[in-house]
Protein backbone atom coordinates (compact mmCIF):
# COMPACT_ATOMS: atom_id res chain seq x y z
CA UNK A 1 0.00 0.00 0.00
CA UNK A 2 1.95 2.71 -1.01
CA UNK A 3 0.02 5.18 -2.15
CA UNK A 4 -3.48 6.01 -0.91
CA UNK A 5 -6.13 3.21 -2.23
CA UNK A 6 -4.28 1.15 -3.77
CA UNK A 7 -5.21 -1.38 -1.93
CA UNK A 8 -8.90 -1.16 -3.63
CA UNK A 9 -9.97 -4.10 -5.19
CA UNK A 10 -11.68 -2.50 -8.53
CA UNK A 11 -12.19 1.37 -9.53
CA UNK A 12 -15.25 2.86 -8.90
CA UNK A 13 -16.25 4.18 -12.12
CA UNK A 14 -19.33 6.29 -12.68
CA UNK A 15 -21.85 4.53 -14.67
CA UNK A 16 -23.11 7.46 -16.32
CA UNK A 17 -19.56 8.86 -17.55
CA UNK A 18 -18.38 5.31 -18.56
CA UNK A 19 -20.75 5.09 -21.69
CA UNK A 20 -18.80 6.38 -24.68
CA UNK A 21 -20.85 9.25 -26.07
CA UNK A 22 -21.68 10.97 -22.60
CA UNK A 23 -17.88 10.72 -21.78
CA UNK A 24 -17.40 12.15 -25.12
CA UNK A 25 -19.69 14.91 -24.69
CA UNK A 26 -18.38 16.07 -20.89
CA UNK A 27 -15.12 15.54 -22.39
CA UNK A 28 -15.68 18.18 -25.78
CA UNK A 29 -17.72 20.36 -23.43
CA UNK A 30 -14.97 20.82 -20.72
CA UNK A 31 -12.16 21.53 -23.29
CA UNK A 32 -14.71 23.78 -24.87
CA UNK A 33 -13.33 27.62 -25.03
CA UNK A 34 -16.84 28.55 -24.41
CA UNK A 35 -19.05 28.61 -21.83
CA UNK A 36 -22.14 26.79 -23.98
CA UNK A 37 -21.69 25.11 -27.26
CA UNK A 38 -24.48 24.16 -29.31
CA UNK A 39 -26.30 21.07 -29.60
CA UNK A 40 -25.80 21.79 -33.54
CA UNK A 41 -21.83 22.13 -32.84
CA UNK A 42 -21.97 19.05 -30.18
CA UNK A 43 -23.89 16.43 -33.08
CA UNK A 44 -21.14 18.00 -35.92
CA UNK A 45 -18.19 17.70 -34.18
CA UNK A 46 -18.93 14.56 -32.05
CA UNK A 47 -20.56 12.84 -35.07
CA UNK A 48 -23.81 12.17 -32.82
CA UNK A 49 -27.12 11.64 -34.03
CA UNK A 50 -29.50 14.02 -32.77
CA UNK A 51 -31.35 11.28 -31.51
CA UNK A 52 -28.53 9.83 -29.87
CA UNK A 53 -27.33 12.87 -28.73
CA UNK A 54 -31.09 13.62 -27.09
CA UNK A 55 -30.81 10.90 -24.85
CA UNK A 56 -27.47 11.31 -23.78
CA UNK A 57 -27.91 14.56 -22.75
CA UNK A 58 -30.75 13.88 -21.03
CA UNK A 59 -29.17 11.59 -18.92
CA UNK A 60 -25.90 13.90 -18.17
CA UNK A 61 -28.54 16.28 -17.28
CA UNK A 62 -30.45 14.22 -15.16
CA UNK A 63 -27.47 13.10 -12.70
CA UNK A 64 -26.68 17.27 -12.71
CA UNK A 65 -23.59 16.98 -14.56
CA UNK A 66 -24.62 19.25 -18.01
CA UNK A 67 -27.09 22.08 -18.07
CA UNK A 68 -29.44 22.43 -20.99
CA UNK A 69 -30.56 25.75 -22.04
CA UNK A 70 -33.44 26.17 -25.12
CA UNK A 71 -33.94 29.54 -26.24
CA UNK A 72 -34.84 31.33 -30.57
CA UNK A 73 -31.93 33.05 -32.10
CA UNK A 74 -33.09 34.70 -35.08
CA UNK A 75 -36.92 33.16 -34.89
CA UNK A 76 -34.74 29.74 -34.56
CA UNK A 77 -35.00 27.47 -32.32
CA UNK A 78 -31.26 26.99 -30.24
CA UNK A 79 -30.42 24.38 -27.40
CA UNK A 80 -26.73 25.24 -25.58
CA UNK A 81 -25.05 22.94 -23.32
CA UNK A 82 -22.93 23.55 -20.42
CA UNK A 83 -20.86 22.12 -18.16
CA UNK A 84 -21.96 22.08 -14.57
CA UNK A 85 -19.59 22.35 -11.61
CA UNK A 86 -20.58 18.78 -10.47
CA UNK A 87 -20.02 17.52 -14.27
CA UNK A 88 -16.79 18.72 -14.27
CA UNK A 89 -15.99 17.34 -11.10
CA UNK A 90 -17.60 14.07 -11.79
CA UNK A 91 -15.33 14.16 -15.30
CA UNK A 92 -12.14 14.92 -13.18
CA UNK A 93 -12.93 12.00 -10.54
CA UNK A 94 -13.77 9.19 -13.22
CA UNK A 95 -10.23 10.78 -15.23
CA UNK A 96 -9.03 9.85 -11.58
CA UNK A 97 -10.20 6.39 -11.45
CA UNK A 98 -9.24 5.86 -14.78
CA UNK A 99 -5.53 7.00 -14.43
CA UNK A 100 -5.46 4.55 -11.03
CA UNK A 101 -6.81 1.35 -13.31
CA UNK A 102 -3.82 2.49 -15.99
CA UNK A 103 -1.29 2.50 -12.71
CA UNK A 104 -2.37 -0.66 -11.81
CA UNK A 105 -2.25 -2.50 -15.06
CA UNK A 106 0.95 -0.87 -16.53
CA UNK A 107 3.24 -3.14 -14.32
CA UNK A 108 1.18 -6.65 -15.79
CA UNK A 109 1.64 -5.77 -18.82
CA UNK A 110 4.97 -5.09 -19.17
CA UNK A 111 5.57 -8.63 -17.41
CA UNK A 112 3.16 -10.47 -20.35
CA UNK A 113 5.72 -9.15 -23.05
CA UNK A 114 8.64 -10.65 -21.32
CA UNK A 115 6.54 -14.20 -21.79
């Protein structure tokens, strides 16, 4: 044990991060150099469907960690996403978790290519 958890049998990995396209999505939105980004911008660049992208959002917003925002620009219809405080927290702890699963499975790997 020497550094704090390491004794921990498995990471605890947050369910709602851990499916691809949400992780995707926190991840675009908190390297974002805006505040909001566009749901239009978010399905382009992400190569979402809208349907798929929906859902997903729906779901980051429901555990709190995106906040969705529907408003008319120009008579149009406009849906911004941001990042919430507890999002970007949640992001950073699963990153965490992550980075301790890569620590621990670094050194067995490294022994399998000496086989």
């Amino acid at each position: 044990m020497s550094e704090a958890g390491e004794s921990r049998k498995s990471p605890r990995l947050d369910k709602v991060i851990h499916e691809r396209a949400r992780l995707i999505i926190l991840a675009y939105l908190s390297s974002s150099t805006s505040a909001a980004v566009s749901f239009s911008e978010l399905r382009e660049k992400l190569e979402l469907t809208a349907g798929n992208l929906s859902i997903q959002l729906r779901t980051l917003e429901a555990a709190g960690y995106v906040r969705i925002a529907k408003s008319f620009v120009e008579n149009r219809p406009n849906t911004s996403v941001t990042l919430t405080a507890r999002g970007s927290r949640a992001l950073r702890g699963y990153l965490g978790e992550m980075e301790h699963l890569m620590r621990r499975l670094k050194p067995r790997a490294g022994a399998e290519d000496k086989d």
